[in-house]
PDB file of N, CA and C in Angstrom:
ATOM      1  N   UNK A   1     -42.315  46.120 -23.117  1.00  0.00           N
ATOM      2  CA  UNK A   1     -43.224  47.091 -23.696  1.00  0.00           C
ATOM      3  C   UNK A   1     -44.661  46.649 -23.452  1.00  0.00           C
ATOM      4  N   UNK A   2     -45.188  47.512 -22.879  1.00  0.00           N
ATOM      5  CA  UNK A   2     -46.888  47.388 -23.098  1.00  0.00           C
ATOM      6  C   UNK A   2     -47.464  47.886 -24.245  1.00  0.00           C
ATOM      7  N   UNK A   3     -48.376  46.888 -24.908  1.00  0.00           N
ATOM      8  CA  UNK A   3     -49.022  47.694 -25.684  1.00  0.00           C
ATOM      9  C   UNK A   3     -50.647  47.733 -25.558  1.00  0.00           C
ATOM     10  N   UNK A   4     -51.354  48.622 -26.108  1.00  0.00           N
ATOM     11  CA  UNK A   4     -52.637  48.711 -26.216  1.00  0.00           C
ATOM     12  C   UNK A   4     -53.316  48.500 -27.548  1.00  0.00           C
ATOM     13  N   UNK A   5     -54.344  47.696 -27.552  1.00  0.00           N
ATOM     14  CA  UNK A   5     -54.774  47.788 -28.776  1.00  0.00           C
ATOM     15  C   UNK A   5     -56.679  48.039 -28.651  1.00  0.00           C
ATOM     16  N   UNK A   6     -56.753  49.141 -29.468  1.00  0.00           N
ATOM     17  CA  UNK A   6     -58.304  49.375 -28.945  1.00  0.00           C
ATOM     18  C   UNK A   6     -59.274  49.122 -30.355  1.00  0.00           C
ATOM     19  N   UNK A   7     -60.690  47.997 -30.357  1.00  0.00           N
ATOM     20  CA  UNK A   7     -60.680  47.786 -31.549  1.00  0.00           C
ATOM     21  C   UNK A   7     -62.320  48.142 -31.093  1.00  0.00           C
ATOM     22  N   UNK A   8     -62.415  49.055 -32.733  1.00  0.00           N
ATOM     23  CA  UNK A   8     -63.880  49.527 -32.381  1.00  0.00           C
ATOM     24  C   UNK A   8     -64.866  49.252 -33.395  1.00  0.00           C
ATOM     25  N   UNK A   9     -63.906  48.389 -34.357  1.00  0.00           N
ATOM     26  CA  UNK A   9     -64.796  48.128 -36.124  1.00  0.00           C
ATOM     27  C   UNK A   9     -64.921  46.755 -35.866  1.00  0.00           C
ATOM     28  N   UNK A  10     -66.417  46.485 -36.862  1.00  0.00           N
ATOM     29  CA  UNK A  10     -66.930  45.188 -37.049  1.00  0.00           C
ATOM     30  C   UNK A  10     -66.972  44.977 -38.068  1.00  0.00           C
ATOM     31  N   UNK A  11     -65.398  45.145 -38.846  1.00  0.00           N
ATOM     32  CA  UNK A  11     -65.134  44.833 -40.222  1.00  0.00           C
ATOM     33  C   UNK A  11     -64.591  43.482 -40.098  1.00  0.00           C
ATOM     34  N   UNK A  12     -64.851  42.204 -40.398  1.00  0.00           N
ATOM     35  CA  UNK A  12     -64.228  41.175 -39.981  1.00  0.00           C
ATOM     36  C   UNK A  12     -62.745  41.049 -40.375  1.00  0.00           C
ATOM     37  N   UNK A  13     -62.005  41.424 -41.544  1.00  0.00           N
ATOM     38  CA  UNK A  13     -60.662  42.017 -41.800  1.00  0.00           C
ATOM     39  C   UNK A  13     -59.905  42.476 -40.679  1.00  0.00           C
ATOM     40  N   UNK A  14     -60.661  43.584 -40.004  1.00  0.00           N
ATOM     41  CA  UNK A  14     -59.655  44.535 -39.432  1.00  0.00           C
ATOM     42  C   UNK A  14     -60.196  43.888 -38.286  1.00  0.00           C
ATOM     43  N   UNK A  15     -60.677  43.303 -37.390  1.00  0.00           N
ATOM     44  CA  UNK A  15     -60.971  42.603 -36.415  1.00  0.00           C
ATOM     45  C   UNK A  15     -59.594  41.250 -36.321  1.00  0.00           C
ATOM     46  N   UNK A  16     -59.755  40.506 -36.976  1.00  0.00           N
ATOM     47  CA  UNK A  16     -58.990  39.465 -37.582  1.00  0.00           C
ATOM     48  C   UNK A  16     -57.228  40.047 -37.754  1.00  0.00           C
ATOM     49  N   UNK A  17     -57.314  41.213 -38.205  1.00  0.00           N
ATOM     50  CA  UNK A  17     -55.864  41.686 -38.193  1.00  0.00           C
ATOM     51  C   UNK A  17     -55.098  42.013 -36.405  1.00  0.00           C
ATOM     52  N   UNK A  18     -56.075  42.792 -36.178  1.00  0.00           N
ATOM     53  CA  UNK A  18     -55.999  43.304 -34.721  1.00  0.00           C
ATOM     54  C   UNK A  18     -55.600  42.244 -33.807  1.00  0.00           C
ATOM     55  N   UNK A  19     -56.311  41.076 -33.561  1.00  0.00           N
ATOM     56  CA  UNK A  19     -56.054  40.081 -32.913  1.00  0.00           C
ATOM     57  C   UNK A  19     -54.752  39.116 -33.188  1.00  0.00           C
ATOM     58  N   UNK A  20     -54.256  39.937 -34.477  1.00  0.00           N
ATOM     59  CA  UNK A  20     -53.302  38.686 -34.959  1.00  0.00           C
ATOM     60  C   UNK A  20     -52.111  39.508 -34.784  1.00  0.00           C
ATOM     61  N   UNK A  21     -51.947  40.903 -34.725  1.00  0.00           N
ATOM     62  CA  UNK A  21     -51.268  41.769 -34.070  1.00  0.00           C
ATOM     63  C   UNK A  21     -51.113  41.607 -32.436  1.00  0.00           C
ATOM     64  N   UNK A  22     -52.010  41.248 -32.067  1.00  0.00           N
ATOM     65  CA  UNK A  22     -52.140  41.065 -30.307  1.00  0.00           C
ATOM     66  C   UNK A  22     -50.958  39.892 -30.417  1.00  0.00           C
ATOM     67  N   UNK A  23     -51.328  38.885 -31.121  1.00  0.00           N
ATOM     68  CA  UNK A  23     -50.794  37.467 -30.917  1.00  0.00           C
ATOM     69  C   UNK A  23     -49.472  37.912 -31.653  1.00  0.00           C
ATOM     70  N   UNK A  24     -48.999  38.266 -32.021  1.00  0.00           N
ATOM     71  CA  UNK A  24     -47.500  38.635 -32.769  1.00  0.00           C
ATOM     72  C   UNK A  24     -46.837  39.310 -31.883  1.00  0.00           C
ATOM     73  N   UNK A  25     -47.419  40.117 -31.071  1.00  0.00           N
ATOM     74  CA  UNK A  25     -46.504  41.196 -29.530  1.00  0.00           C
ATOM     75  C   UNK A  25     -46.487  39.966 -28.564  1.00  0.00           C
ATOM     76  N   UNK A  26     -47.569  39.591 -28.016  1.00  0.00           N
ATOM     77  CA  UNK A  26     -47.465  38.142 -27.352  1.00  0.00           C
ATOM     78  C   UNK A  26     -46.064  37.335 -27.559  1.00  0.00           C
ATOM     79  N   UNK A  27     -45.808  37.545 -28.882  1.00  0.00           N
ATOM     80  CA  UNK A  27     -45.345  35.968 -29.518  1.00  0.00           C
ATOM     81  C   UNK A  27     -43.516  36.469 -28.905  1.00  0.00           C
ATOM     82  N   UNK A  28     -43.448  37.951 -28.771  1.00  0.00           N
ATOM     83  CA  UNK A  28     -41.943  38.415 -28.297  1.00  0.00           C
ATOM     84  C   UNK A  28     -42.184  38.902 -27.306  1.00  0.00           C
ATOM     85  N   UNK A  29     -42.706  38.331 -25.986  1.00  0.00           N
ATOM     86  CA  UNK A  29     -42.871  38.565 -24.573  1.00  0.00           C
ATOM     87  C   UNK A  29     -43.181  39.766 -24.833  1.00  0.00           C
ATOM     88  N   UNK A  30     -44.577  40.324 -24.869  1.00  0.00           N
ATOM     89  CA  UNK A  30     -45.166  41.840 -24.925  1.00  0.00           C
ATOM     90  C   UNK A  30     -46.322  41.903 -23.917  1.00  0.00           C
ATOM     91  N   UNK A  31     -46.329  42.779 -23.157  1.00  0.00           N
ATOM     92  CA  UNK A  31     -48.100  43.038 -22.620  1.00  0.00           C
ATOM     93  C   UNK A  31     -48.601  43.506 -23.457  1.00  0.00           C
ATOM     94  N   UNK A  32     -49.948  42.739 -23.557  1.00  0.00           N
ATOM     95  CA  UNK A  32     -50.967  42.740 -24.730  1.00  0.00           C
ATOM     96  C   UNK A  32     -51.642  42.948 -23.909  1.00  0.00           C
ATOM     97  N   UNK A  33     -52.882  44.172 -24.072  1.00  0.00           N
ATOM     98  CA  UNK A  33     -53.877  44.657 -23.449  1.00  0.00           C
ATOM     99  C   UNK A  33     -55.042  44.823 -24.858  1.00  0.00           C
ATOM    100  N   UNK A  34     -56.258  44.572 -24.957  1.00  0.00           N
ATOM    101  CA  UNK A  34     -56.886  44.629 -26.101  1.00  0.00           C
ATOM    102  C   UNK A  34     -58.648  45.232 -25.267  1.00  0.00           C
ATOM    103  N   UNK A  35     -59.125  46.185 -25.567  1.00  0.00           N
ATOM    104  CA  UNK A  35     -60.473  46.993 -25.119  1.00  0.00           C
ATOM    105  C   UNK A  35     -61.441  46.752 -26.220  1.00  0.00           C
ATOM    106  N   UNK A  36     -62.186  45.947 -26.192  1.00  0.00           N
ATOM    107  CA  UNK A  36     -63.597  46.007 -27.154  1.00  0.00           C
ATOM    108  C   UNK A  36     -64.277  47.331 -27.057  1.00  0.00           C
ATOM    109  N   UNK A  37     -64.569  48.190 -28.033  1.00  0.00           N
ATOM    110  CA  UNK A  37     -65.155  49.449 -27.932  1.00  0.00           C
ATOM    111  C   UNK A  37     -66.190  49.760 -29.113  1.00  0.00           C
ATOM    112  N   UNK A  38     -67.472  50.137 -29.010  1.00  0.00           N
ATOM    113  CA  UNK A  38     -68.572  50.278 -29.854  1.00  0.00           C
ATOM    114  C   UNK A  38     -68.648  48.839 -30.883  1.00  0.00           C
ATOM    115  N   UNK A  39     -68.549  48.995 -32.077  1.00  0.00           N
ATOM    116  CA  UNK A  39     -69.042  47.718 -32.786  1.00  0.00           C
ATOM    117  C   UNK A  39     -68.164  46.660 -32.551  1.00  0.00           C
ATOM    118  N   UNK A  40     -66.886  47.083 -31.955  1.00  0.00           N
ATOM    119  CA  UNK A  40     -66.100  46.419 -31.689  1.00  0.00           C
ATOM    120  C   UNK A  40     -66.054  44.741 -30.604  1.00  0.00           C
ATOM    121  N   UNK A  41     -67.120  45.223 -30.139  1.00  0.00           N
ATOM    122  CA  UNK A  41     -67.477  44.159 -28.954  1.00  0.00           C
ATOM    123  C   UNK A  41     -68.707  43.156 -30.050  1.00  0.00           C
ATOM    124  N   UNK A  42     -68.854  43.335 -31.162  1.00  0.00           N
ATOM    125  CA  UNK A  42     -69.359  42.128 -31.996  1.00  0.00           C
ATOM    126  C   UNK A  42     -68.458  41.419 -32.777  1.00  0.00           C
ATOM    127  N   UNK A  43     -66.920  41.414 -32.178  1.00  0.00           N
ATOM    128  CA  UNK A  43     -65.931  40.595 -32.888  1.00  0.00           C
ATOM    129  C   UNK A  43     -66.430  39.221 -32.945  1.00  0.00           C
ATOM    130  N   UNK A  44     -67.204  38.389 -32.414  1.00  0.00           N
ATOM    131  CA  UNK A  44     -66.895  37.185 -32.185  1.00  0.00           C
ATOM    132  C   UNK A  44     -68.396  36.759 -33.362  1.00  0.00           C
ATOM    133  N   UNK A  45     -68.714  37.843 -33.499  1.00  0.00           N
ATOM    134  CA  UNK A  45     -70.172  37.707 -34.742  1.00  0.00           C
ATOM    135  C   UNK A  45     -69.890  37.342 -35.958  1.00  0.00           C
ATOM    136  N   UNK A  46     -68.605  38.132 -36.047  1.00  0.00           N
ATOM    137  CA  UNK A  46     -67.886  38.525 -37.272  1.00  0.00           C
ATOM    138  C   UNK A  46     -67.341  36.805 -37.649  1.00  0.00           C
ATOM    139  N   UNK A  47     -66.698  35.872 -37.148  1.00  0.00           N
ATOM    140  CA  UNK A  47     -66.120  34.777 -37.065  1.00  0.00           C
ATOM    141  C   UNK A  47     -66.567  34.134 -38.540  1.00  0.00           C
ATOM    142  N   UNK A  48     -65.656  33.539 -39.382  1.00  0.00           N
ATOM    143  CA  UNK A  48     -65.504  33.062 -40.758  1.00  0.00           C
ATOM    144  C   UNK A  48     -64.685  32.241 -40.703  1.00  0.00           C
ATOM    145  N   UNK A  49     -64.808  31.229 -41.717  1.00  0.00           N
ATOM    146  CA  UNK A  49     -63.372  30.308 -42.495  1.00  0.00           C
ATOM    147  C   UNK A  49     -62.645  30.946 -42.747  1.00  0.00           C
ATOM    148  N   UNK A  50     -63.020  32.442 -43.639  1.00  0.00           N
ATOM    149  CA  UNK A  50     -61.859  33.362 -44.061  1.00  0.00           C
ATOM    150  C   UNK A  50     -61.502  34.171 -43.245  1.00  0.00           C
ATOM    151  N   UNK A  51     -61.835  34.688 -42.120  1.00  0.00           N
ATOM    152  CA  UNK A  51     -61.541  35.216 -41.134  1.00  0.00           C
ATOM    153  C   UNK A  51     -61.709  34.879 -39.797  1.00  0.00           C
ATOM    154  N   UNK A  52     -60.534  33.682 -39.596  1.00  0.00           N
ATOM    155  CA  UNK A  52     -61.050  32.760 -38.240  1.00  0.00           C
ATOM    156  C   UNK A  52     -60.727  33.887 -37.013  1.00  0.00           C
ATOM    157  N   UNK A  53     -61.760  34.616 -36.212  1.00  0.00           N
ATOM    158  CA  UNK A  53     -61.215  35.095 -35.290  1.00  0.00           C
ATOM    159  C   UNK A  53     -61.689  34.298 -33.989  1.00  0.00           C
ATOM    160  N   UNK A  54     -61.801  33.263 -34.230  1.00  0.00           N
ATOM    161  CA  UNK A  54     -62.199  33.201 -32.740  1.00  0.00           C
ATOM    162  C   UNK A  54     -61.007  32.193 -32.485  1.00  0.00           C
ATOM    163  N   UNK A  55     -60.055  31.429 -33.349  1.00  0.00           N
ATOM    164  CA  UNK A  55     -58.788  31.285 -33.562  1.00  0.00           C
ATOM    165  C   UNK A  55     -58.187  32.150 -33.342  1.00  0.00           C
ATOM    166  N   UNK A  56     -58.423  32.747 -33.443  1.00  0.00           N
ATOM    167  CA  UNK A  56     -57.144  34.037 -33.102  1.00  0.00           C
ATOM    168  C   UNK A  56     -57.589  34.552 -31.542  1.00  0.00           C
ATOM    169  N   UNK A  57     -58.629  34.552 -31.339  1.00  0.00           N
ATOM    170  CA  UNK A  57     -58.722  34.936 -29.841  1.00  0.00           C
ATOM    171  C   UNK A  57     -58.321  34.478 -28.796  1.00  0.00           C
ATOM    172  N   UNK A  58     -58.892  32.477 -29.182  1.00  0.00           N
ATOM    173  CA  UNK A  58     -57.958  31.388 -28.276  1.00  0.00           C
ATOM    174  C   UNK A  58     -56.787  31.630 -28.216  1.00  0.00           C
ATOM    175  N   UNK A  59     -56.231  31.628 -29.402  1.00  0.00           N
ATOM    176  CA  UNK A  59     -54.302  31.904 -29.264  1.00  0.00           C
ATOM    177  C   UNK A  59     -54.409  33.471 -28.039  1.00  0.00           C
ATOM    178  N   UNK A  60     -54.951  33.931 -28.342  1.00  0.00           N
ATOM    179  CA  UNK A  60     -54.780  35.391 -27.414  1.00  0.00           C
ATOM    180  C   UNK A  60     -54.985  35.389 -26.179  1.00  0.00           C
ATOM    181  N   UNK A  61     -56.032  34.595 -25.365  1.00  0.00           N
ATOM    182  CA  UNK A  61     -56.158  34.443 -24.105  1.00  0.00           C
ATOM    183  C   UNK A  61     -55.241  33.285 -23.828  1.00  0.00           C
ATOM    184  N   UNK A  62     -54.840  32.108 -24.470  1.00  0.00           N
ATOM    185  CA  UNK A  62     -54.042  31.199 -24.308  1.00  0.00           C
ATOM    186  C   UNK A  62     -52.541  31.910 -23.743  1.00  0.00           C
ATOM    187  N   UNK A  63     -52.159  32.349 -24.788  1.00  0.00           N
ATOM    188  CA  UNK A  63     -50.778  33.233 -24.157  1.00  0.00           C
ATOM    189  C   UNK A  63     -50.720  34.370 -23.730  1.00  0.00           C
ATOM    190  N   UNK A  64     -51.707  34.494 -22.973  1.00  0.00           N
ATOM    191  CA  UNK A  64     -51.789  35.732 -21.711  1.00  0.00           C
ATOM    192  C   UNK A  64     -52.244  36.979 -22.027  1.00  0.00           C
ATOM    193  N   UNK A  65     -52.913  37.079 -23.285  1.00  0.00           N
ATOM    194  CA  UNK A  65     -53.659  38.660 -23.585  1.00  0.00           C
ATOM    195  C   UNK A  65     -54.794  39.129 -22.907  1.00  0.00           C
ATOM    196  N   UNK A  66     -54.748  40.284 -22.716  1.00  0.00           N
ATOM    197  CA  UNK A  66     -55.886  40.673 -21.276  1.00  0.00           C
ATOM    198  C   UNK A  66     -56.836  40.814 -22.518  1.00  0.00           C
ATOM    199  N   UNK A  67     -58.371  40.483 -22.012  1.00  0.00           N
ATOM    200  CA  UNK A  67     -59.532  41.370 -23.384  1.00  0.00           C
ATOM    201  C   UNK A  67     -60.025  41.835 -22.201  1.00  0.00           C
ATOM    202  N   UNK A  68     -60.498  43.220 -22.515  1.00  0.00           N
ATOM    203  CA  UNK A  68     -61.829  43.966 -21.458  1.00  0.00           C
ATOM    204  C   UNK A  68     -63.145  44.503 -22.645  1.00  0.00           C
ATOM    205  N   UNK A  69     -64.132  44.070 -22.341  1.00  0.00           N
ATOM    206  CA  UNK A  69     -64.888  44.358 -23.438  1.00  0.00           C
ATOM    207  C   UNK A  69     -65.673  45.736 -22.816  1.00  0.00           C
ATOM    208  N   UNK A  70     -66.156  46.565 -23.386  1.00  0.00           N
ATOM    209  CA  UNK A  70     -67.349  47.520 -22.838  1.00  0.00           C
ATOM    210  C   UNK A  70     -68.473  47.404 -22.546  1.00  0.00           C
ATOM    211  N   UNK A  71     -68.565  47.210 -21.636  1.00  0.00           N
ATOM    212  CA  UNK A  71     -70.106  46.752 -20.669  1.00  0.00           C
ATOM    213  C   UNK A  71     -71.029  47.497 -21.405  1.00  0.00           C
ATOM    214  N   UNK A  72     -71.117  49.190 -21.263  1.00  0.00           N
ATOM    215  CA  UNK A  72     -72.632  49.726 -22.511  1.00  0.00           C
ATOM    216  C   UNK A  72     -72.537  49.315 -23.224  1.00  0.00           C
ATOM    217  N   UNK A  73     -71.500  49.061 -24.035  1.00  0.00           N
ATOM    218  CA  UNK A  73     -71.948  48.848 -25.789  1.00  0.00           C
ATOM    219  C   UNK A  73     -72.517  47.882 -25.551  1.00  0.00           C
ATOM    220  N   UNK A  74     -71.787  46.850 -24.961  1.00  0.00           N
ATOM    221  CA  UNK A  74     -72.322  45.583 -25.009  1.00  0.00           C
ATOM    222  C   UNK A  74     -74.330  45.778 -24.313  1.00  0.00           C
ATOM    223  N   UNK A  75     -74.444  46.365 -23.671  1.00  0.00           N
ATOM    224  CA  UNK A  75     -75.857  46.907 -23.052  1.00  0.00           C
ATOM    225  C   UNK A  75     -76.547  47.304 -24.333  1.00  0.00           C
ATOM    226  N   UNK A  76     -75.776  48.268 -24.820  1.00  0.00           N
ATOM    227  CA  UNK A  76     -76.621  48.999 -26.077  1.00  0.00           C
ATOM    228  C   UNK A  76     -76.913  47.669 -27.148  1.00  0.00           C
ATOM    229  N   UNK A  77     -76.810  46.891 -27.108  1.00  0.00           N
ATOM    230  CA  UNK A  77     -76.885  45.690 -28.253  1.00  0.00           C
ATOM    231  C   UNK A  77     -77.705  44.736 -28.327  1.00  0.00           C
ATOM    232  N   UNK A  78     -78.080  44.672 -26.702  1.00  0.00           N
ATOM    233  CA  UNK A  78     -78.436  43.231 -25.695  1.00  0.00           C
ATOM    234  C   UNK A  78     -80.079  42.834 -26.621  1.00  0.00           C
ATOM    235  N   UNK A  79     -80.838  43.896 -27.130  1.00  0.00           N
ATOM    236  CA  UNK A  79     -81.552  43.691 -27.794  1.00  0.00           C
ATOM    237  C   UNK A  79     -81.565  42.414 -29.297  1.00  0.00           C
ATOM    238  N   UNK A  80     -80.676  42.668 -29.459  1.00  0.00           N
ATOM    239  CA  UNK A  80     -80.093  42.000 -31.261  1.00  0.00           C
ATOM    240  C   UNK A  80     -79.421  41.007 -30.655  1.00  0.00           C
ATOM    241  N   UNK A  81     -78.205  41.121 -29.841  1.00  0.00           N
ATOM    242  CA  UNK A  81     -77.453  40.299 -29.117  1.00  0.00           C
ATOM    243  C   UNK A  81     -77.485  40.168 -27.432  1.00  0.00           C
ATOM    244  N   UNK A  82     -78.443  39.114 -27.275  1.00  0.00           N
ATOM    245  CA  UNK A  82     -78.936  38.910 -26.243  1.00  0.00           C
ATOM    246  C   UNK A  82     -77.448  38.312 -25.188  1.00  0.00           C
ATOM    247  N   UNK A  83     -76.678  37.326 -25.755  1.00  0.00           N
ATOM    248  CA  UNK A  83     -75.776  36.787 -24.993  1.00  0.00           C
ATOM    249  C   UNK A  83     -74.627  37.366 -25.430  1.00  0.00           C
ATOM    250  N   UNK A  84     -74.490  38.346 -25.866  1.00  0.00           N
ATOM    251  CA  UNK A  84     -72.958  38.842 -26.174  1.00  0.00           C
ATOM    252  C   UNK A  84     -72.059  39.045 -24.892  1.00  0.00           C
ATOM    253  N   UNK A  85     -72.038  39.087 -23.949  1.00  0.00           N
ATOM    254  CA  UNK A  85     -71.337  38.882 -22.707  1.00  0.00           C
ATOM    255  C   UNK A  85     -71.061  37.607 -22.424  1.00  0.00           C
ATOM    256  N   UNK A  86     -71.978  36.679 -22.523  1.00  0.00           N
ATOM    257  CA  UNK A  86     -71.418  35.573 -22.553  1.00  0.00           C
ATOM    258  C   UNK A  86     -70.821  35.193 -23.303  1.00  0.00           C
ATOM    259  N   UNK A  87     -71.045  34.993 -24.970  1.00  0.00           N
ATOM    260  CA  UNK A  87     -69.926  34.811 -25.886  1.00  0.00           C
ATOM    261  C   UNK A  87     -68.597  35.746 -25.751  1.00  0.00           C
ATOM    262  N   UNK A  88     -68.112  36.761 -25.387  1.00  0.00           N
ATOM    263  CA  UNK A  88     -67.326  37.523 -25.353  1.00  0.00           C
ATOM    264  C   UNK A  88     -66.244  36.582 -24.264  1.00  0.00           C
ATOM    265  N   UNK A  89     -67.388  36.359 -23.275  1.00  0.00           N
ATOM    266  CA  UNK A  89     -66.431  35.775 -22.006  1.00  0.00           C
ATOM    267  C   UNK A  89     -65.426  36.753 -21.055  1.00  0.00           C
ATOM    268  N   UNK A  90     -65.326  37.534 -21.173  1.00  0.00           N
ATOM    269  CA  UNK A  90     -64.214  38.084 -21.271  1.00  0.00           C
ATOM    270  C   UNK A  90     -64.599  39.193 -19.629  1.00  0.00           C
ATOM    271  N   UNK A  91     -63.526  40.035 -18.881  1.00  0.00           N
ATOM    272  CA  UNK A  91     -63.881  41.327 -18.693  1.00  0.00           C
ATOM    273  C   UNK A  91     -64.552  42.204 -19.093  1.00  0.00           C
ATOM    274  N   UNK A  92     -65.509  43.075 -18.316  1.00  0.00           N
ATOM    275  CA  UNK A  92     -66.172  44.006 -18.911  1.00  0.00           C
ATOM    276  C   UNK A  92     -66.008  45.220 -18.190  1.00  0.00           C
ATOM    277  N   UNK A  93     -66.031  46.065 -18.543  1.00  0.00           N
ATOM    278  CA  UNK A  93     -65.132  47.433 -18.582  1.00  0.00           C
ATOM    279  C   UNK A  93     -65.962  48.608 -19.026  1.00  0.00           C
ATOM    280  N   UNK A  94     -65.182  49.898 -18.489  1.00  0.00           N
ATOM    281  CA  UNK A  94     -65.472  51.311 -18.682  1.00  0.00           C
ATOM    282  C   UNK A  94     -64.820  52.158 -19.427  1.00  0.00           C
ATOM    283  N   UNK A  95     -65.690  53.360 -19.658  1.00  0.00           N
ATOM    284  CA  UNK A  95     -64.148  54.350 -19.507  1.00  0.00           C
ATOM    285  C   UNK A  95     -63.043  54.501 -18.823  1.00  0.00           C
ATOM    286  N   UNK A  96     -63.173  54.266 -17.917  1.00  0.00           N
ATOM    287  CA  UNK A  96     -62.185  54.388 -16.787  1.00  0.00           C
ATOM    288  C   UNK A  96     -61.140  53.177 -16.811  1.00  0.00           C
ATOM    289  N   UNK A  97     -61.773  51.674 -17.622  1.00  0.00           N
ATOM    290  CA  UNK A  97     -60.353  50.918 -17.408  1.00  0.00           C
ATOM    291  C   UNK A  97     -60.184  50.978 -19.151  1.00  0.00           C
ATOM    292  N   UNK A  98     -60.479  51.640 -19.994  1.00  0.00           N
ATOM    293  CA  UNK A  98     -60.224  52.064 -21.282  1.00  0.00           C
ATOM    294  C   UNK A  98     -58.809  53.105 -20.772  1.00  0.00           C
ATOM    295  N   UNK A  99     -59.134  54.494 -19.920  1.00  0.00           N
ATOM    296  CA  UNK A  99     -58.066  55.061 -19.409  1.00  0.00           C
ATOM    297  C   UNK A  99     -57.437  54.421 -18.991  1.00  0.00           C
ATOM    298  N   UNK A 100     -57.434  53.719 -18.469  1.00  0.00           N
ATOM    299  CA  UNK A 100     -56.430  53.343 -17.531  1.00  0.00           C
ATOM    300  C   UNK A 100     -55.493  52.389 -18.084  1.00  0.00           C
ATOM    301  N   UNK A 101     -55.793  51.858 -19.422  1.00  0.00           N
ATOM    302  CA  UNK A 101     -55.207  50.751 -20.319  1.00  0.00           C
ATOM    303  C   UNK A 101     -54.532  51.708 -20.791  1.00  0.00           C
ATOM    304  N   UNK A 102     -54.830  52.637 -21.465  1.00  0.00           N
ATOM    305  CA  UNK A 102     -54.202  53.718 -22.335  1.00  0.00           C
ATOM    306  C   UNK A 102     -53.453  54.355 -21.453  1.00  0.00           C
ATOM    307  N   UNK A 103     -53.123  54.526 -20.293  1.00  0.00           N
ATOM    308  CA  UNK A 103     -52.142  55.223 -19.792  1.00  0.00           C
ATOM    309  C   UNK A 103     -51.359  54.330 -19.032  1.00  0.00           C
ATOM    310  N   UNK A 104     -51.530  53.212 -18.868  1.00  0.00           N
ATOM    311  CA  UNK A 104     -50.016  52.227 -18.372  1.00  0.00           C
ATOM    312  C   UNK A 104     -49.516  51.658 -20.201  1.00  0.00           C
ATOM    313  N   UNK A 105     -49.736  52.054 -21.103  1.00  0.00           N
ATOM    314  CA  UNK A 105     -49.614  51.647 -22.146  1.00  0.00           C
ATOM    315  C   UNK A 105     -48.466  52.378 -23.097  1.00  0.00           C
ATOM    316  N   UNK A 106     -47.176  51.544 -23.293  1.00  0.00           N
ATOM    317  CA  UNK A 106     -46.203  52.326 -24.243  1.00  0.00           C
ATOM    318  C   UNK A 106     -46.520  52.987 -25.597  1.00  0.00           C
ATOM    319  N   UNK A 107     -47.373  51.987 -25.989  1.00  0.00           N
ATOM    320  CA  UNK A 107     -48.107  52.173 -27.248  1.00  0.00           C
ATOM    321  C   UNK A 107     -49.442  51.480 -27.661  1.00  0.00           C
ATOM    322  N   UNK A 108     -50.568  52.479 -27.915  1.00  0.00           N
ATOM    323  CA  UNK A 108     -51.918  52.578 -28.265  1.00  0.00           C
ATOM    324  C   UNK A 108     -52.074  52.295 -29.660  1.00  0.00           C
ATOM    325  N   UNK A 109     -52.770  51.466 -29.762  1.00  0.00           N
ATOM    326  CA  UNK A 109     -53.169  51.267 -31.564  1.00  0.00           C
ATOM    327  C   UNK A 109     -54.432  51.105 -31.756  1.00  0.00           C
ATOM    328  N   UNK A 110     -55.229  51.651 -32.151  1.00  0.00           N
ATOM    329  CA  UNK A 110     -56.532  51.557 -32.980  1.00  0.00           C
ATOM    330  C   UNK A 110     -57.139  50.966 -34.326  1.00  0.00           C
ATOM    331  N   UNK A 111     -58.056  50.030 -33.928  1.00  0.00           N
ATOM    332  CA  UNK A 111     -58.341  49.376 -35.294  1.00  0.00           C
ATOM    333  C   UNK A 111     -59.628  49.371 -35.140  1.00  0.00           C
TER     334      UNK A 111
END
């Protein structure tokens, strides 16, 4: 099964859940595909004791989860967050590989 997971909130909760969902499909041989989208691409801002996500991200690229982050948003930000591409690390992406995740994808989830 492929799945998709598209995360667009910079609620550190639902950021933190999302990723730990990635790592739980991972954990039973799953394609994990994960798209940073609008506030979503300030996951790594969000990072807490109580909400370790950047623990949860290592585990995610560690066992093979794709991240593609969104290149505008990430543009639209560059002001406030000058290096967010670099902290992200990650792929950066369009609409077009947003489609294209979502349609090789068994199942789409939004957080």
């Amino acid at each position: 099964m492929n799945l998709a997971i598209i995360i667009y909130s910079n609620d550190p909760e639902v950021v933190w859940n999302a990723f730990r969902l990635g790592n739980t499909a991972l954990g039973y041989d799953k394609t994990v595909s994960i798209f940073l989208l609008g506030k979503g691409v300030e996951c790594l801002s969000l990072d807490s004791i109580k909400y370790n996500i950047r623990e949860q991200l290592d585990y995610y690229e560690e066992y093979g989860g794709k991240l593609v982050g969104c290149d505008l948003c990430c543009e639209l930000r560059e002001d406030e967050m000058p290096f967010l591409r670099e902290d992200l690390n990650c792929e950066m992406g369009s609409m077009q590989n947003l489609y294209d995740i979502t349609m090789e994808a068994d199942k789409v989830i939004t957080f």
